[in-house]
Protein backbone atom coordinates (compact mmCIF):
# COMPACT_ATOMS: atom_id res chain seq x y z
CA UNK A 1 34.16 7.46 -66.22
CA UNK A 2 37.63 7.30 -66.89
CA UNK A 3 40.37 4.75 -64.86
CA UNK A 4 43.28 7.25 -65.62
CA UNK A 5 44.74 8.06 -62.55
CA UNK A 6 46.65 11.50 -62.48
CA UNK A 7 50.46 11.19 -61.61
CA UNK A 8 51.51 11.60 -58.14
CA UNK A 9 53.57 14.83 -58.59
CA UNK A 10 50.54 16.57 -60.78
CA UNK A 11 47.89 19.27 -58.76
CA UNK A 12 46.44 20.55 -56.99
CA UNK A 13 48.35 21.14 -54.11
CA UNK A 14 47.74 23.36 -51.01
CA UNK A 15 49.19 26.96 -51.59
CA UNK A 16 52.45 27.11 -49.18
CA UNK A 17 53.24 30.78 -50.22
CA UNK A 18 52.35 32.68 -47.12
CA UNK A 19 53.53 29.37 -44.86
CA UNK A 20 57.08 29.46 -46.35
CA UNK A 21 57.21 33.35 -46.04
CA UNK A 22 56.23 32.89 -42.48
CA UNK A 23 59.13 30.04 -41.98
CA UNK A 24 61.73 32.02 -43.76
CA UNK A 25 61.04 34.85 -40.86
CA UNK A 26 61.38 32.34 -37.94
CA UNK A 27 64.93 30.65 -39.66
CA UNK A 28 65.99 34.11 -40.31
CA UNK A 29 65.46 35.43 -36.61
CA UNK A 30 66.77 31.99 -34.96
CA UNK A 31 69.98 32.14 -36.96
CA UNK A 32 70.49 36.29 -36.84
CA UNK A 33 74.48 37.11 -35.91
CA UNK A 34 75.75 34.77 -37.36
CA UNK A 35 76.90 33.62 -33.45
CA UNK A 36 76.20 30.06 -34.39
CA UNK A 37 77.49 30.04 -37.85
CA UNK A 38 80.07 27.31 -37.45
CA UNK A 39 78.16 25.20 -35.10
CA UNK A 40 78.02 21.50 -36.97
CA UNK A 41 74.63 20.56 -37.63
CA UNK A 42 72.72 17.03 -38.52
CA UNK A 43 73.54 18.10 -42.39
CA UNK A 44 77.44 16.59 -41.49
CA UNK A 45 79.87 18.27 -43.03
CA UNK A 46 78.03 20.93 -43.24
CA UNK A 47 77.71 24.21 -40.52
CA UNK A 48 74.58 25.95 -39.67
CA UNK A 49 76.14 28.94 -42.20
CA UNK A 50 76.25 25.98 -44.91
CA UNK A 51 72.54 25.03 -44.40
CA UNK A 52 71.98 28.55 -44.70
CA UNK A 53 73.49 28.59 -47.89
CA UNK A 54 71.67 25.38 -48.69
CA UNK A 55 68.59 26.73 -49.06
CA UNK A 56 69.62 30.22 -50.56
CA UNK A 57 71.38 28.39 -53.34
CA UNK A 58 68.01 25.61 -53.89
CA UNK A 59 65.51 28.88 -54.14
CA UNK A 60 67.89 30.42 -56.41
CA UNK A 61 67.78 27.17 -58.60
CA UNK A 62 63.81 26.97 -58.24
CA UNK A 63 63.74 30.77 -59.34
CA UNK A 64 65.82 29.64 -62.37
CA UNK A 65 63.66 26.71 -62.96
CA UNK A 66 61.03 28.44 -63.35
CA UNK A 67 62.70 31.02 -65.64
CA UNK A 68 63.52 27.93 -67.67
CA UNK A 69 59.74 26.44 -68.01
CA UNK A 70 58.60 29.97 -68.52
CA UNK A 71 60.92 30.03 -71.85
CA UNK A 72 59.49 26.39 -72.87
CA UNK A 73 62.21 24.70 -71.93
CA UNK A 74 61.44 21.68 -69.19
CA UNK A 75 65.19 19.88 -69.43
CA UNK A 76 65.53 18.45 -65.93
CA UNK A 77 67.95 20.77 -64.33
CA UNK A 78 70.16 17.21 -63.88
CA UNK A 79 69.98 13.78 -63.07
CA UNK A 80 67.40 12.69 -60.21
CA UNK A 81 70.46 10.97 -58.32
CA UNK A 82 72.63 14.43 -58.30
CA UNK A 83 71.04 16.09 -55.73
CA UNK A 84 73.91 15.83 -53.56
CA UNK A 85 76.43 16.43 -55.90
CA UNK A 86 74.23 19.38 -56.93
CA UNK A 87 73.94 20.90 -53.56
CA UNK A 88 77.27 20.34 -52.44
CA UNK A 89 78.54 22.01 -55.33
CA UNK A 90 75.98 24.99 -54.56
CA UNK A 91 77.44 25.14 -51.16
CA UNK A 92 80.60 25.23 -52.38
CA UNK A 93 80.75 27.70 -54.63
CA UNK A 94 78.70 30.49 -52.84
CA UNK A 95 79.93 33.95 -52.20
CA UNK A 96 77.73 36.68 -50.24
CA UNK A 97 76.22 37.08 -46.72
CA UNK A 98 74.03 33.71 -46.45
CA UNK A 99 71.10 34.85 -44.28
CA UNK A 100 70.71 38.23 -46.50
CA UNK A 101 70.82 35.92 -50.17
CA UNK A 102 68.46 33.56 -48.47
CA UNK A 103 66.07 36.36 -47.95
CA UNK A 104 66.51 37.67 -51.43
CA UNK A 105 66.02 34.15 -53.03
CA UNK A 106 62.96 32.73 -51.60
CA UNK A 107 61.04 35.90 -52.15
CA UNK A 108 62.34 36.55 -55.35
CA UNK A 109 61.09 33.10 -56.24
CA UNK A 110 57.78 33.08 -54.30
CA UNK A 111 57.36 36.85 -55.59
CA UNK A 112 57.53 35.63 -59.33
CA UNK A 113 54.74 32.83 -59.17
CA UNK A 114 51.23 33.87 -60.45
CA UNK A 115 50.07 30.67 -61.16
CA UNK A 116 50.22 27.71 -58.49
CA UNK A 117 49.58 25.32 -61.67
CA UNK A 118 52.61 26.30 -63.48
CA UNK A 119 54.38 23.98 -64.70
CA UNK A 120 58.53 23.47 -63.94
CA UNK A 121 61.43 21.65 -65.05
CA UNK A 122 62.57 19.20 -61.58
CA UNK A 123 65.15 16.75 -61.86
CA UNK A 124 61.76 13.86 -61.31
CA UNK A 125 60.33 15.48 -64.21
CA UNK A 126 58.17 18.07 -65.15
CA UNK A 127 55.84 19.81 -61.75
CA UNK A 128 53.61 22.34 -60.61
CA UNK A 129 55.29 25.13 -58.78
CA UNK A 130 53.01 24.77 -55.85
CA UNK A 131 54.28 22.10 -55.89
CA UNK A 132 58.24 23.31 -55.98
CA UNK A 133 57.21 25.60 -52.67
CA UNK A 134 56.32 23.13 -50.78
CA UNK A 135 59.43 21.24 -51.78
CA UNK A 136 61.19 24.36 -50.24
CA UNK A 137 58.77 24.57 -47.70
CA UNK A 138 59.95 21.38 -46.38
CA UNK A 139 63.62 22.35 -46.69
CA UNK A 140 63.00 25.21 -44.40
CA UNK A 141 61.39 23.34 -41.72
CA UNK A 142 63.56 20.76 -41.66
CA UNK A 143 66.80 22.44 -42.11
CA UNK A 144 65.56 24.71 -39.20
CA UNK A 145 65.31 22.06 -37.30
CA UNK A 146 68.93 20.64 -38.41
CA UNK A 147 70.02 24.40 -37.72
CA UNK A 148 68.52 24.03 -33.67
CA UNK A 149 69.48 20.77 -33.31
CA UNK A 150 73.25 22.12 -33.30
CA UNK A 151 73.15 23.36 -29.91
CA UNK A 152 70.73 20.82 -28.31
CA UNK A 153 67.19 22.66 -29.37
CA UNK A 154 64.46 21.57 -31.74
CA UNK A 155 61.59 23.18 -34.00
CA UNK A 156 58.43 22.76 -34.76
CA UNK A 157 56.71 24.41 -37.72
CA UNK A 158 53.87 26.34 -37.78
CA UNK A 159 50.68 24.78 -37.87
CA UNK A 160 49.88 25.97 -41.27
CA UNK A 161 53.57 25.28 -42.58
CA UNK A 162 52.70 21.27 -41.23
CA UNK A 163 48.90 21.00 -42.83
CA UNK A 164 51.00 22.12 -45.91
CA UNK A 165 53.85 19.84 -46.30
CA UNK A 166 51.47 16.53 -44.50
CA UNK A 167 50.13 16.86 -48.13
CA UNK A 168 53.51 15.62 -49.31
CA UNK A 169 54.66 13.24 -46.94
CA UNK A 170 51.32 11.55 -47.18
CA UNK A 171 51.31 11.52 -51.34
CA UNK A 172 54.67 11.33 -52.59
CA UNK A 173 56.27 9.20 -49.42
CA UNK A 174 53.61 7.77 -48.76
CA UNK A 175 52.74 8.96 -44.67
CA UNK A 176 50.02 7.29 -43.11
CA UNK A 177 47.79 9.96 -42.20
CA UNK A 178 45.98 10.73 -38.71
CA UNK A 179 49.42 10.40 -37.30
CA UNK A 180 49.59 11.71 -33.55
CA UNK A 181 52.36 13.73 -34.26
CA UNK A 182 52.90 13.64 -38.20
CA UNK A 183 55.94 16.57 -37.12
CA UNK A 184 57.77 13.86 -35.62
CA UNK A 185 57.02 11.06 -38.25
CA UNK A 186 58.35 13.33 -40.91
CA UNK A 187 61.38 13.84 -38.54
CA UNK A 188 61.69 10.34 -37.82
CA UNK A 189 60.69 9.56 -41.75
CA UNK A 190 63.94 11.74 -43.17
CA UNK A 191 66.44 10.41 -40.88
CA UNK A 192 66.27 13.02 -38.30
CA UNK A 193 65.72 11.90 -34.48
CA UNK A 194 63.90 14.30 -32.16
CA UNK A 195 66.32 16.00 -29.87
């Protein structure tokens, strides 16, 4: 018997596909209009149309990461403590109708994966890509919740979208399980108070 111990960030890792197609339909519908568009949200300074664009612009740079790992290269795509800069850049620079390029960008990314083992360039190294979508999976959910939050409202994810991402928050950030309401832990956990 061996006393390696695989790394944290290596498989397997529940398959969030159909989850995060099902949470991209409920964002989609509870931000359709565009009515609250320039409502602040918890994601200060951004609106609930720069969240939007958030999470367009992070599936189009998971869709590219994996491009990247499927032509050998796993370069981190930059520094683990440019995240920030990285998104706010993102943000920044987008052009297009949010809610649309969100739409296009997490199924063009969830529609190119074949293999949930597949391994990715991620600014913490190299991953899985089941791994990735439940990265994104957890951006959805949460920045849904950021999105509602902006005019007094809050979400809950599906139950298959939370038995998905508990996986997570109990390995990599290290969540107690058997939590009594592991939704609002996670809340709690990333600096987000229940409204």
């Amino acid at each position: 018997m061996s006393d390696l111990v695989a790394p944290p960030l290596a498989g397997p890792w529940p398959d969030g596909i159909d989850a995060t197609r099902f949470e991209l339909s409920r964002y989609v519908a509870d931000i359709a209009g565009g009515a609250r568009d320039a409502l602040p949200t918890r994601c200060a300074p951004w609106t609930v149309r720069d969240v939007t664009i958030h999470l367009t612009e992070t599936f189009r740079r998971f869709g590219k990461m994996l491009d990247q790992g499927r032509r050998g290269d796993f370069t981190p795509p930059f520094a683990q403590d440019e995240l920030d800069a990285e998104n706010l850049r993102a943000v920044a620079a987008f052009t297009g109708d949010p809610s649309i390029e969100l739409v296009a960008a997490v199924t063009g990314f969830l529609d190119a994966i074949v293999d949930l083992d597949e391994p990715v360039p991620h600014q913490l190294g190299t991953v899985p890509v089941g791994l990735q979508v439940l990265f994104g999976l957890m951006d959805i959910v949460m920045h849904h919740d950021d999105v509602l939050a902006a005019d007094g409202r809050s979400y809950r994810p599906s139950p298959d979208a939370l038995d998905a991402i508990l996986a997570v928050g109990e390995r990599l950030f290290g969540m107690p399980p058997d939590q009594d309401d592991p939704w609002l832990v996670m809340l709690t956990g990333a600096g987000r108070p229940p409204v």
